[in-house]
PDB file of N, CA and C in Angstrom:
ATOM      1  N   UNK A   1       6.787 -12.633-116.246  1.00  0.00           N
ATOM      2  CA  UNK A   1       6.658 -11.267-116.714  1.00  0.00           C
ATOM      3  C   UNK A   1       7.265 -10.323-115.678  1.00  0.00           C
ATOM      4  N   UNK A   2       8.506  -9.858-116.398  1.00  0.00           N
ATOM      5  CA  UNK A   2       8.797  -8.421-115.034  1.00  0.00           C
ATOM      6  C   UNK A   2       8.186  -7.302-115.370  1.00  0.00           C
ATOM      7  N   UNK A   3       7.502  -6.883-114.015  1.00  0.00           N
ATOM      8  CA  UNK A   3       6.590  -5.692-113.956  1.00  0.00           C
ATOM      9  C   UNK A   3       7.875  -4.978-112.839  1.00  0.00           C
ATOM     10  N   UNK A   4       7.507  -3.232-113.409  1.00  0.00           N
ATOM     11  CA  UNK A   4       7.987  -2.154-112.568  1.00  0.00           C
ATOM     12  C   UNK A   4       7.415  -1.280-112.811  1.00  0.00           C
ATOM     13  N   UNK A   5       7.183  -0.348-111.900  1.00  0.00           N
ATOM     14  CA  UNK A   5       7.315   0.880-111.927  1.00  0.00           C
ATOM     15  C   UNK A   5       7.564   2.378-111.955  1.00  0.00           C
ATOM     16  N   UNK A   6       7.474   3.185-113.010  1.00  0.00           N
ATOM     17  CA  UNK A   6       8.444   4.430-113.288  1.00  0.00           C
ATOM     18  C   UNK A   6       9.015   5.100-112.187  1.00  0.00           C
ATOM     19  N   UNK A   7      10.330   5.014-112.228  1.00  0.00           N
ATOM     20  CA  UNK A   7      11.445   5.512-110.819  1.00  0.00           C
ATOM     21  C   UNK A   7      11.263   6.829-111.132  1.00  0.00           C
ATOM     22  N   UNK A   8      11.270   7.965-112.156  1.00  0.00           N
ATOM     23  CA  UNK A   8      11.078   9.183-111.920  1.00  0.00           C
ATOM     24  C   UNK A   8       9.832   9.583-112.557  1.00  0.00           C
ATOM     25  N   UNK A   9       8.662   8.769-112.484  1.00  0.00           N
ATOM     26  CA  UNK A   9       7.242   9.502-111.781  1.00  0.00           C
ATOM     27  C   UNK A   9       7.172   9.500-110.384  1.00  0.00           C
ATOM     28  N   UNK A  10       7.748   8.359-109.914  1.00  0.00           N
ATOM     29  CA  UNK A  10       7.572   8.553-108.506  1.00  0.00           C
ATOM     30  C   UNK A  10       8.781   9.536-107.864  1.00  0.00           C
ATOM     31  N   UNK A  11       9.615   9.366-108.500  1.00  0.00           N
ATOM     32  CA  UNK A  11      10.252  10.652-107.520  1.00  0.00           C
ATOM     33  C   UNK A  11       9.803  11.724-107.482  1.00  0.00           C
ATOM     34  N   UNK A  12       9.343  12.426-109.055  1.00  0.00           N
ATOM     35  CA  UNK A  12       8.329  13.715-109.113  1.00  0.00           C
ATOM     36  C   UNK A  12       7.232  13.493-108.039  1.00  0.00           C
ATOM     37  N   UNK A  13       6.822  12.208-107.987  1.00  0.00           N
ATOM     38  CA  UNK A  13       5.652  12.580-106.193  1.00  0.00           C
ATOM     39  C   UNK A  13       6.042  12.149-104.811  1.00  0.00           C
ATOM     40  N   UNK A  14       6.851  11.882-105.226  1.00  0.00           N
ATOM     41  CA  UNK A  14       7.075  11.392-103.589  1.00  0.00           C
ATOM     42  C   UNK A  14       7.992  12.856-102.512  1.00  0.00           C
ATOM     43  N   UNK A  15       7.944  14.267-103.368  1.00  0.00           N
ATOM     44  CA  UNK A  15       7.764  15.156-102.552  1.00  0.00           C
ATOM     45  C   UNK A  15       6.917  15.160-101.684  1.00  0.00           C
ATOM     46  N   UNK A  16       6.592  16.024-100.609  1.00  0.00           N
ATOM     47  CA  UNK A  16       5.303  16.243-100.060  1.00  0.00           C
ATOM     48  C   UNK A  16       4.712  17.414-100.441  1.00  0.00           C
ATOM     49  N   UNK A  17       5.297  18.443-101.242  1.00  0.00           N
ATOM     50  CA  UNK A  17       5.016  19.631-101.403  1.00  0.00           C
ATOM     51  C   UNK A  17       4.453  19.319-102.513  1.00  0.00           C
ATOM     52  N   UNK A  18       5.323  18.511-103.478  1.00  0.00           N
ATOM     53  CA  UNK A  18       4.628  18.381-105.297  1.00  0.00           C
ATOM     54  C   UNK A  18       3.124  17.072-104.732  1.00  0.00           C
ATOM     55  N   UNK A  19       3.442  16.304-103.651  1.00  0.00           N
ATOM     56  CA  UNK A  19       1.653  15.734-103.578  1.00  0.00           C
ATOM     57  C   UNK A  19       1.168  16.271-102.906  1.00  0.00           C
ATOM     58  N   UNK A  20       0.963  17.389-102.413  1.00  0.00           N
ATOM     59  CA  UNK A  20       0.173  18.310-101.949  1.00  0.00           C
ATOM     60  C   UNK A  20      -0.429  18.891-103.278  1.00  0.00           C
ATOM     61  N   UNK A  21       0.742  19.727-104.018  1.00  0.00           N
ATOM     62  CA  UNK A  21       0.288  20.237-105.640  1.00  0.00           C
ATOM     63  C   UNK A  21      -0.668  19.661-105.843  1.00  0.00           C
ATOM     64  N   UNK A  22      -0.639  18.156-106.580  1.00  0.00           N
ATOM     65  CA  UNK A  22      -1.456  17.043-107.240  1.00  0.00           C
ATOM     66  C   UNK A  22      -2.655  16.715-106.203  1.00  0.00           C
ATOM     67  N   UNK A  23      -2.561  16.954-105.225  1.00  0.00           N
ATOM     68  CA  UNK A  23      -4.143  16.743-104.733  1.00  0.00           C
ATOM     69  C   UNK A  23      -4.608  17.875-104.988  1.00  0.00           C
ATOM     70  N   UNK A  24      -4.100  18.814-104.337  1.00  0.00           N
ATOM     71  CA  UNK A  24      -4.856  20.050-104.900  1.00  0.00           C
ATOM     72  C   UNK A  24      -5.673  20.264-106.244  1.00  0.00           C
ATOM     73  N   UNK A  25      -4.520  19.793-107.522  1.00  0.00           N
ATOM     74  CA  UNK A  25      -5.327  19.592-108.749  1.00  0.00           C
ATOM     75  C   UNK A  25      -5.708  18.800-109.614  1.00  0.00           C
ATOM     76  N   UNK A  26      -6.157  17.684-108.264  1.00  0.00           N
ATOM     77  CA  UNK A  26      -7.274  16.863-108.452  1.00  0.00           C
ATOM     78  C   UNK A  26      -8.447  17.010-108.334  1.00  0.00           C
ATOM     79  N   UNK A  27      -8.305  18.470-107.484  1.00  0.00           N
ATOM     80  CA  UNK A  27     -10.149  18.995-107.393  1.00  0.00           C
ATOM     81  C   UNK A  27     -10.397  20.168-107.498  1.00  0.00           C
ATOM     82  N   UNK A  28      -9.426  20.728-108.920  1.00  0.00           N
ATOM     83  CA  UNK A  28      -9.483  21.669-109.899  1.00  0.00           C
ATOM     84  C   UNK A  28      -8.696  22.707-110.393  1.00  0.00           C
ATOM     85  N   UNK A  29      -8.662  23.390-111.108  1.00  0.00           N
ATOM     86  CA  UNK A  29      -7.475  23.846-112.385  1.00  0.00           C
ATOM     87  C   UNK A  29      -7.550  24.826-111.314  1.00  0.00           C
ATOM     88  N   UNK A  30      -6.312  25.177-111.181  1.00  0.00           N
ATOM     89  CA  UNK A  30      -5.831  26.221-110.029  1.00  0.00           C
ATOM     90  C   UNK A  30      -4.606  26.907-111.314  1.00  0.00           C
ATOM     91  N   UNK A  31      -4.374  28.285-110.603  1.00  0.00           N
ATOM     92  CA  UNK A  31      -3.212  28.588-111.458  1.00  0.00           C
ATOM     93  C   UNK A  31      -1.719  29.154-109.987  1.00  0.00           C
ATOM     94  N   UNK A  32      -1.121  29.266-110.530  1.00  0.00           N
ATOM     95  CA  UNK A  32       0.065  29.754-109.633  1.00  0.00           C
ATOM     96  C   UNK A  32      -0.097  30.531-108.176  1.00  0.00           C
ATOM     97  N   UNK A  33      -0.895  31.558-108.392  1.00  0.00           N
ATOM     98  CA  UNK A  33      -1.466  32.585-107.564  1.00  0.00           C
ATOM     99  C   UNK A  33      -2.409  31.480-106.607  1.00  0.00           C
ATOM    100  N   UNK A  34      -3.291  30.937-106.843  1.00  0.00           N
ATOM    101  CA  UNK A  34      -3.878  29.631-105.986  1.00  0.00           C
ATOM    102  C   UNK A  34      -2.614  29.037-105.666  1.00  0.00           C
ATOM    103  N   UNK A  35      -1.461  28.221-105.730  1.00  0.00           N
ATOM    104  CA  UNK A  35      -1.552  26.972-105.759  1.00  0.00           C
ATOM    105  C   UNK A  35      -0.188  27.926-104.171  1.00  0.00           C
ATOM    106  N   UNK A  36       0.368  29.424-104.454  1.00  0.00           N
ATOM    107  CA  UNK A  36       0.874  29.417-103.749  1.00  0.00           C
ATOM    108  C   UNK A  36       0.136  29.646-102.527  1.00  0.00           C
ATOM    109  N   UNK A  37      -1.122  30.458-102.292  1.00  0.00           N
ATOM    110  CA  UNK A  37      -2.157  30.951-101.215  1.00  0.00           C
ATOM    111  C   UNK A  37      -2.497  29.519-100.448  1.00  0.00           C
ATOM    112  N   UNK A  38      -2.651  28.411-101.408  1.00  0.00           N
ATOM    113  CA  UNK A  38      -2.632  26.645-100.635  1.00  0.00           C
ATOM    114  C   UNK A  38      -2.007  26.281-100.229  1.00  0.00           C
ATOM    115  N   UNK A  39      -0.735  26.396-100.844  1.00  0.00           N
ATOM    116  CA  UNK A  39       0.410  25.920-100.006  1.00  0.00           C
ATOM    117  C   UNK A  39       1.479  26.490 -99.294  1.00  0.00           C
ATOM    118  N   UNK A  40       1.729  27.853 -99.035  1.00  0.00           N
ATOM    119  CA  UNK A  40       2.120  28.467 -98.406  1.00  0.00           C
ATOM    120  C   UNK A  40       3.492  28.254 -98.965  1.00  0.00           C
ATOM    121  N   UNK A  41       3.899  28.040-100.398  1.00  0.00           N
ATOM    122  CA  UNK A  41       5.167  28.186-100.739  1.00  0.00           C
ATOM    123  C   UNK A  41       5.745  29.464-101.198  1.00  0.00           C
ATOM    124  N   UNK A  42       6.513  29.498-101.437  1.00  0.00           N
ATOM    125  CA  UNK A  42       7.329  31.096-101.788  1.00  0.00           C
ATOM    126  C   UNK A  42       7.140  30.606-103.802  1.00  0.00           C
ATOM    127  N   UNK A  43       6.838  31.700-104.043  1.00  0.00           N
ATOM    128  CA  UNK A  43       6.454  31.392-105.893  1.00  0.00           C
ATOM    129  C   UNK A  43       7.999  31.054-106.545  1.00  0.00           C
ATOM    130  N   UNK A  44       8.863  31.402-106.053  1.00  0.00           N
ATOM    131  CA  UNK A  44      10.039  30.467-106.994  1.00  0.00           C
ATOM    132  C   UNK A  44      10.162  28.909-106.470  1.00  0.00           C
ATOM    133  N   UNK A  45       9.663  28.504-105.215  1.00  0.00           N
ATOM    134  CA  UNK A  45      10.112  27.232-105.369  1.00  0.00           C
ATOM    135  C   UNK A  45       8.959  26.407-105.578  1.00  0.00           C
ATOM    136  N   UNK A  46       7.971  27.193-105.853  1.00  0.00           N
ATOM    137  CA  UNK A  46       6.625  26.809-106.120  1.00  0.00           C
ATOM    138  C   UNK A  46       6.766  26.363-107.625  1.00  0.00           C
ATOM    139  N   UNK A  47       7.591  27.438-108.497  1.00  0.00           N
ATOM    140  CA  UNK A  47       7.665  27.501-109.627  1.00  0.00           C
ATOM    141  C   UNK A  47       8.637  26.045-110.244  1.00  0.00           C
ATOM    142  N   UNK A  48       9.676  26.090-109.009  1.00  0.00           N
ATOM    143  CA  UNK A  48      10.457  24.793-109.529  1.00  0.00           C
ATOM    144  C   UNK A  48       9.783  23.017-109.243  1.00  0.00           C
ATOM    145  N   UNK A  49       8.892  23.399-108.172  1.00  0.00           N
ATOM    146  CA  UNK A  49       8.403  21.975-108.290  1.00  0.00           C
ATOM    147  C   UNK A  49       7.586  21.858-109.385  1.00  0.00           C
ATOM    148  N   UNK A  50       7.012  23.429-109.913  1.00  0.00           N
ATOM    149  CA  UNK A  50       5.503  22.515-110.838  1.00  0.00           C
ATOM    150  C   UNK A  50       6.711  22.053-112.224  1.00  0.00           C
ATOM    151  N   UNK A  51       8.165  22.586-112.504  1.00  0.00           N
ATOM    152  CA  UNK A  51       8.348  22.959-113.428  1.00  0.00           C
ATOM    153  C   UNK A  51       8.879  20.910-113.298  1.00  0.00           C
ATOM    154  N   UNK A  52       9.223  20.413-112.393  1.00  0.00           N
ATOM    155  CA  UNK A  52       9.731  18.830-112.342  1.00  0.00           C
ATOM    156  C   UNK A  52       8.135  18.337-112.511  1.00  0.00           C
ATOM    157  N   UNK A  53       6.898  18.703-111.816  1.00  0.00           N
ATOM    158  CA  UNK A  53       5.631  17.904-112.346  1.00  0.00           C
ATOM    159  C   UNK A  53       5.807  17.807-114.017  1.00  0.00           C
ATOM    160  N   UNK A  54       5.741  18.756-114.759  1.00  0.00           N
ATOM    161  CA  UNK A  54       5.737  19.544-115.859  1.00  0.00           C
ATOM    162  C   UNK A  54       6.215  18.457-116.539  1.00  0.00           C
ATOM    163  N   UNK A  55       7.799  18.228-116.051  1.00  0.00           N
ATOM    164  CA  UNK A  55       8.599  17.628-116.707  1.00  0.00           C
ATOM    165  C   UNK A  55       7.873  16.033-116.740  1.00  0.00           C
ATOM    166  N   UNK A  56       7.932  15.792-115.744  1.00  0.00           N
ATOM    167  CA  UNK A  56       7.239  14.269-115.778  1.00  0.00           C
ATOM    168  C   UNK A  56       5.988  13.751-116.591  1.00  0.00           C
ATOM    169  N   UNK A  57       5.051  15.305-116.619  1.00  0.00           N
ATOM    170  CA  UNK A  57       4.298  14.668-117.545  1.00  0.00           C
ATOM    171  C   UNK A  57       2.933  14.592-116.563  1.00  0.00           C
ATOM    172  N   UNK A  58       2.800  15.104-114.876  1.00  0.00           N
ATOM    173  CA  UNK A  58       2.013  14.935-114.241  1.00  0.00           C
ATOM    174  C   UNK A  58       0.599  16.184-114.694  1.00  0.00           C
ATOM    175  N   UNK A  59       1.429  17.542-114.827  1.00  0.00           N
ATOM    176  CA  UNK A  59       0.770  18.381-114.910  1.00  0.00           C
ATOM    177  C   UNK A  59       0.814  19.190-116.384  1.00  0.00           C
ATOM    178  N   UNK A  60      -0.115  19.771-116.585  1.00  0.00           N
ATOM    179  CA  UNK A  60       0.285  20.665-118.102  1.00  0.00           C
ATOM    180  C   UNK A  60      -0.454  21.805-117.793  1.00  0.00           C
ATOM    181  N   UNK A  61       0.165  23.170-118.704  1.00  0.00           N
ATOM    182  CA  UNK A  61      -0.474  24.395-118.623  1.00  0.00           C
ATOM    183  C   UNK A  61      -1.065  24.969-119.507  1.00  0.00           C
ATOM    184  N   UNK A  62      -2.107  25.858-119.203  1.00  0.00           N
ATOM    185  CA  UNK A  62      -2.912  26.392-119.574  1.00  0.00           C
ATOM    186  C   UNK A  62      -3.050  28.276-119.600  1.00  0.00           C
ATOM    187  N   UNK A  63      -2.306  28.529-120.541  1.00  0.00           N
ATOM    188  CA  UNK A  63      -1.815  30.304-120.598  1.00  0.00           C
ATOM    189  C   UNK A  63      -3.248  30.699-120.319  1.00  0.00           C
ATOM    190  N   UNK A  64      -3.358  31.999-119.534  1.00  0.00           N
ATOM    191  CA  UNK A  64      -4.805  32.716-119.562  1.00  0.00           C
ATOM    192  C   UNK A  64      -4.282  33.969-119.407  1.00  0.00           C
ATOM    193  N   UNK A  65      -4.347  34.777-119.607  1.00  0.00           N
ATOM    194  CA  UNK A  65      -3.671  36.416-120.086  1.00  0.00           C
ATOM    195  C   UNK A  65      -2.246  36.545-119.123  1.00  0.00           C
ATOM    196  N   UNK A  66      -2.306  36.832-118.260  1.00  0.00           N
ATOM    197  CA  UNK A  66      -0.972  37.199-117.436  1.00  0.00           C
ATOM    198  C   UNK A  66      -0.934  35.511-116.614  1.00  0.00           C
ATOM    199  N   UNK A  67      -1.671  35.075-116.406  1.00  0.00           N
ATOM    200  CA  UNK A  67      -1.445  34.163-115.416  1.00  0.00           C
ATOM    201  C   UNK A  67      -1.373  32.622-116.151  1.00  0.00           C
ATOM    202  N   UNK A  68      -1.055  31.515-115.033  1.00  0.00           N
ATOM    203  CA  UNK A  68      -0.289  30.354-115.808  1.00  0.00           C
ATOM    204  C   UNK A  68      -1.322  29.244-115.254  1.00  0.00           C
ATOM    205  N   UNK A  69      -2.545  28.462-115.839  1.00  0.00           N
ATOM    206  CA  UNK A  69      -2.833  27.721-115.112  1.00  0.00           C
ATOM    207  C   UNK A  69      -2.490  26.402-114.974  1.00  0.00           C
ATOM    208  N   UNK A  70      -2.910  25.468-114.195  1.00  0.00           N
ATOM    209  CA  UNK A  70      -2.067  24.196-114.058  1.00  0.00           C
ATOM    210  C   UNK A  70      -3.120  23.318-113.935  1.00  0.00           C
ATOM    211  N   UNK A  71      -3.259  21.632-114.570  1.00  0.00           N
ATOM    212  CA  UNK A  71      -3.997  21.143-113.996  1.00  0.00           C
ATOM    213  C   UNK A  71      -3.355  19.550-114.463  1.00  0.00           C
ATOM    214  N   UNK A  72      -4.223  18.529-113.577  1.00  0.00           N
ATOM    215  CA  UNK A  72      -3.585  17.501-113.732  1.00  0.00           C
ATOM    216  C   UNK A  72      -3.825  16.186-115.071  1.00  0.00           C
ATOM    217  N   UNK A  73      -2.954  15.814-115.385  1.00  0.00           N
ATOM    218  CA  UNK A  73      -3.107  15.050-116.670  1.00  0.00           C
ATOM    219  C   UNK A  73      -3.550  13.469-115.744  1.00  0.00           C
ATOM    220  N   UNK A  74      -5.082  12.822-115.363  1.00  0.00           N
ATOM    221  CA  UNK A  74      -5.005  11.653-114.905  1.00  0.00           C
ATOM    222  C   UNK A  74      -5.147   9.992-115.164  1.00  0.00           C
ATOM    223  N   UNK A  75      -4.236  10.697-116.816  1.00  0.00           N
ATOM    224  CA  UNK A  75      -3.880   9.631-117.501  1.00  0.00           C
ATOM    225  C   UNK A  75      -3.289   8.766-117.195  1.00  0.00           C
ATOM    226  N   UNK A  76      -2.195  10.068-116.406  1.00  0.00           N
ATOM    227  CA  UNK A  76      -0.492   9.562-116.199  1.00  0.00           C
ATOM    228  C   UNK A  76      -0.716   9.189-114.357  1.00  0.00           C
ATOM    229  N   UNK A  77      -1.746   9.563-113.953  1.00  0.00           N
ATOM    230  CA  UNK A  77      -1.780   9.187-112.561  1.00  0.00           C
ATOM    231  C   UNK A  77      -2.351   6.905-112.766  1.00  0.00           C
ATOM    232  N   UNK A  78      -3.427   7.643-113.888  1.00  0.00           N
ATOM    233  CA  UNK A  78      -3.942   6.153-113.774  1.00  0.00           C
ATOM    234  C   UNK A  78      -2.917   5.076-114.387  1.00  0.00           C
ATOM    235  N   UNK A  79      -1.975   5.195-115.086  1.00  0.00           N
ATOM    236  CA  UNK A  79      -0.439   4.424-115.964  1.00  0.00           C
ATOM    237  C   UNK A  79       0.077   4.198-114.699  1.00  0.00           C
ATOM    238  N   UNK A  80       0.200   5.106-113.902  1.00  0.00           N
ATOM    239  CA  UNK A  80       1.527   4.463-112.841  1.00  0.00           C
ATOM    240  C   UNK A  80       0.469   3.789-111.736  1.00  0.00           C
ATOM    241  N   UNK A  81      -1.076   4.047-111.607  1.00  0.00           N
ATOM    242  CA  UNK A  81      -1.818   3.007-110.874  1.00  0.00           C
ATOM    243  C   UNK A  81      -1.942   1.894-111.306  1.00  0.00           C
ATOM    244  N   UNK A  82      -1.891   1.736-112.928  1.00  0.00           N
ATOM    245  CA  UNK A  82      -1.930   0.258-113.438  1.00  0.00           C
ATOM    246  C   UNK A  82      -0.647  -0.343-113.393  1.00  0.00           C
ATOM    247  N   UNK A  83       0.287   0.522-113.063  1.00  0.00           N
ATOM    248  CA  UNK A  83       1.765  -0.041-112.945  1.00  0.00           C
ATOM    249  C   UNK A  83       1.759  -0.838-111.748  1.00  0.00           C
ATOM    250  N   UNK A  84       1.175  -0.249-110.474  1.00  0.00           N
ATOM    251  CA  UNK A  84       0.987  -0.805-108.981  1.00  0.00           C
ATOM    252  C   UNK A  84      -0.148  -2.046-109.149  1.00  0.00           C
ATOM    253  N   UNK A  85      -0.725  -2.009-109.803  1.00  0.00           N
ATOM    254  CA  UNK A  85      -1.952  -2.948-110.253  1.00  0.00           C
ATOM    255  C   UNK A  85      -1.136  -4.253-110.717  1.00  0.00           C
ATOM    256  N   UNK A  86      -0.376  -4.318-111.670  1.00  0.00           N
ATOM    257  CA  UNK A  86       0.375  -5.357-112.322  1.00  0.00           C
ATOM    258  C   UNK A  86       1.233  -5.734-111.394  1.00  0.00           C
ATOM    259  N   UNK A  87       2.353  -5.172-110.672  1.00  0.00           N
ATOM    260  CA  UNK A  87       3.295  -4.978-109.744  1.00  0.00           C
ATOM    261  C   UNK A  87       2.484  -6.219-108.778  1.00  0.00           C
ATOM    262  N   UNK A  88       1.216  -5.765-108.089  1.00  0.00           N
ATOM    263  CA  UNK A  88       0.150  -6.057-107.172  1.00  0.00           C
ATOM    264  C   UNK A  88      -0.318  -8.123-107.626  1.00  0.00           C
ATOM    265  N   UNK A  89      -0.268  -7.970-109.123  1.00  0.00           N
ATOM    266  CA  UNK A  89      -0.749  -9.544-109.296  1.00  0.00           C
ATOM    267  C   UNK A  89       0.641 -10.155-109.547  1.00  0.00           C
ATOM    268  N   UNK A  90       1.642  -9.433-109.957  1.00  0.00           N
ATOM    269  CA  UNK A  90       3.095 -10.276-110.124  1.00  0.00           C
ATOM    270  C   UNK A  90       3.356 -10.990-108.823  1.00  0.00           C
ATOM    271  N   UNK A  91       3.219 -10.676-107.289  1.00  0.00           N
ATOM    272  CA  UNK A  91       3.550 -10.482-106.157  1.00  0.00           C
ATOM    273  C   UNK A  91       2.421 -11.308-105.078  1.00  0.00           C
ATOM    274  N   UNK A  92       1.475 -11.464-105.771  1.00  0.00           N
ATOM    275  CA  UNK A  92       0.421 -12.408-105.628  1.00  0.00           C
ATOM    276  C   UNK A  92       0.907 -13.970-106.016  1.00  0.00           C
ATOM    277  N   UNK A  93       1.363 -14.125-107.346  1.00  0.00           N
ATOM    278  CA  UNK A  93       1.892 -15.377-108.407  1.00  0.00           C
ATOM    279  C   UNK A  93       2.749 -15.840-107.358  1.00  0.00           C
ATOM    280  N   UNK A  94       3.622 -14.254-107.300  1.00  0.00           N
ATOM    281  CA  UNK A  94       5.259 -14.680-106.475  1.00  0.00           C
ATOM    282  C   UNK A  94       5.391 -15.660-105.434  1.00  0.00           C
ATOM    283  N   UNK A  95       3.860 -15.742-104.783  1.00  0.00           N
ATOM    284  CA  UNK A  95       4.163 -16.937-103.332  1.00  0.00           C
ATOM    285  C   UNK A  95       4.081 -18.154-103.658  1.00  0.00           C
ATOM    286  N   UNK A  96       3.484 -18.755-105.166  1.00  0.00           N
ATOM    287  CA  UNK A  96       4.087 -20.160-105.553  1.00  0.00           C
ATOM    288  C   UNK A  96       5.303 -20.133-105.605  1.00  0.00           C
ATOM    289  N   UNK A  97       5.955 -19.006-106.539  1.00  0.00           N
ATOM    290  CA  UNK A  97       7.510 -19.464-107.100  1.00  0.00           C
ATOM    291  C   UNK A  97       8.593 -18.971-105.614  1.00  0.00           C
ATOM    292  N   UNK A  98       9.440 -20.676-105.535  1.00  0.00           N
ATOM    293  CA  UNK A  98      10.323 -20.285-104.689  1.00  0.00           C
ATOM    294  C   UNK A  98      11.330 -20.879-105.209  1.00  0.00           C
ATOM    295  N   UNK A  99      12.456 -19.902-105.645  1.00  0.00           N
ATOM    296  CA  UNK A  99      13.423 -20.685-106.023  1.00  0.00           C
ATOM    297  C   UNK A  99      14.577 -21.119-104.881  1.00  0.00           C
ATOM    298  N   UNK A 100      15.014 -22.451-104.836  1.00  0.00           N
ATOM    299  CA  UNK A 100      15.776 -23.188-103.931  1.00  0.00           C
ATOM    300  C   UNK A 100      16.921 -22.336-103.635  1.00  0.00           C
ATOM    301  N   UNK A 101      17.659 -22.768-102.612  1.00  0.00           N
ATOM    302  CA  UNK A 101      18.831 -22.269-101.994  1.00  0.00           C
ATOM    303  C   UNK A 101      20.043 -23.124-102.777  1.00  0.00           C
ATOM    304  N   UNK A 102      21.342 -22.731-103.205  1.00  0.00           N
ATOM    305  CA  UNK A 102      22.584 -23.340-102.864  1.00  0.00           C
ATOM    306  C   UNK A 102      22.805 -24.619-102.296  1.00  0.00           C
TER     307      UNK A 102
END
């Protein structure tokens, strides 16, 4: 069985700024105005990382009158943990199979 794991979920985290984001709203719905006061980003490039979370599918929003809130979907966190999970017993198997040399 080949097991992998999604190359652009992980690129969407393997920022440090966008897993900073995602911890952050792992311990609660923050909106823009939070997420820049946490992280000390400037709101446009704040705006472009959530907009690649967004895309991936990490985060989704939540309109509230003027402001944009954000929080995390940990559906898609737990899919790419069961991805590392499978990955994890393929790689286990792997030290019976050795295939010979030439």
């Amino acid at each position: 069985m080949l097991t992998s794991v999604d190359a652009d979920l992980m690129r969407a985290l393997s920022d440090p700024l966008r897993l900073r984001i995602v911890t952050l709203l792992a311990r609660e719905t923050l909106c823009t105005t939070h997420l820049v006061e946490e992280t000390g980003a400037k709101q446009t490039n704040l705006s472009n990382h959530m907009k690649v979370l967004r895309e991936a599918g990490v985060v989704e929003t939540e309109p509230c009158g003027r402001f944009t809130y954000y929080k995390l979907r940990p559906d898609v966190l737990a899919g790419l943990s069961g991805q590392f999970a499978a990955l994890a017993a393929s790689a286990r198997t792997a030290t019976v199979n050795k295939r010979s040399c030439p």
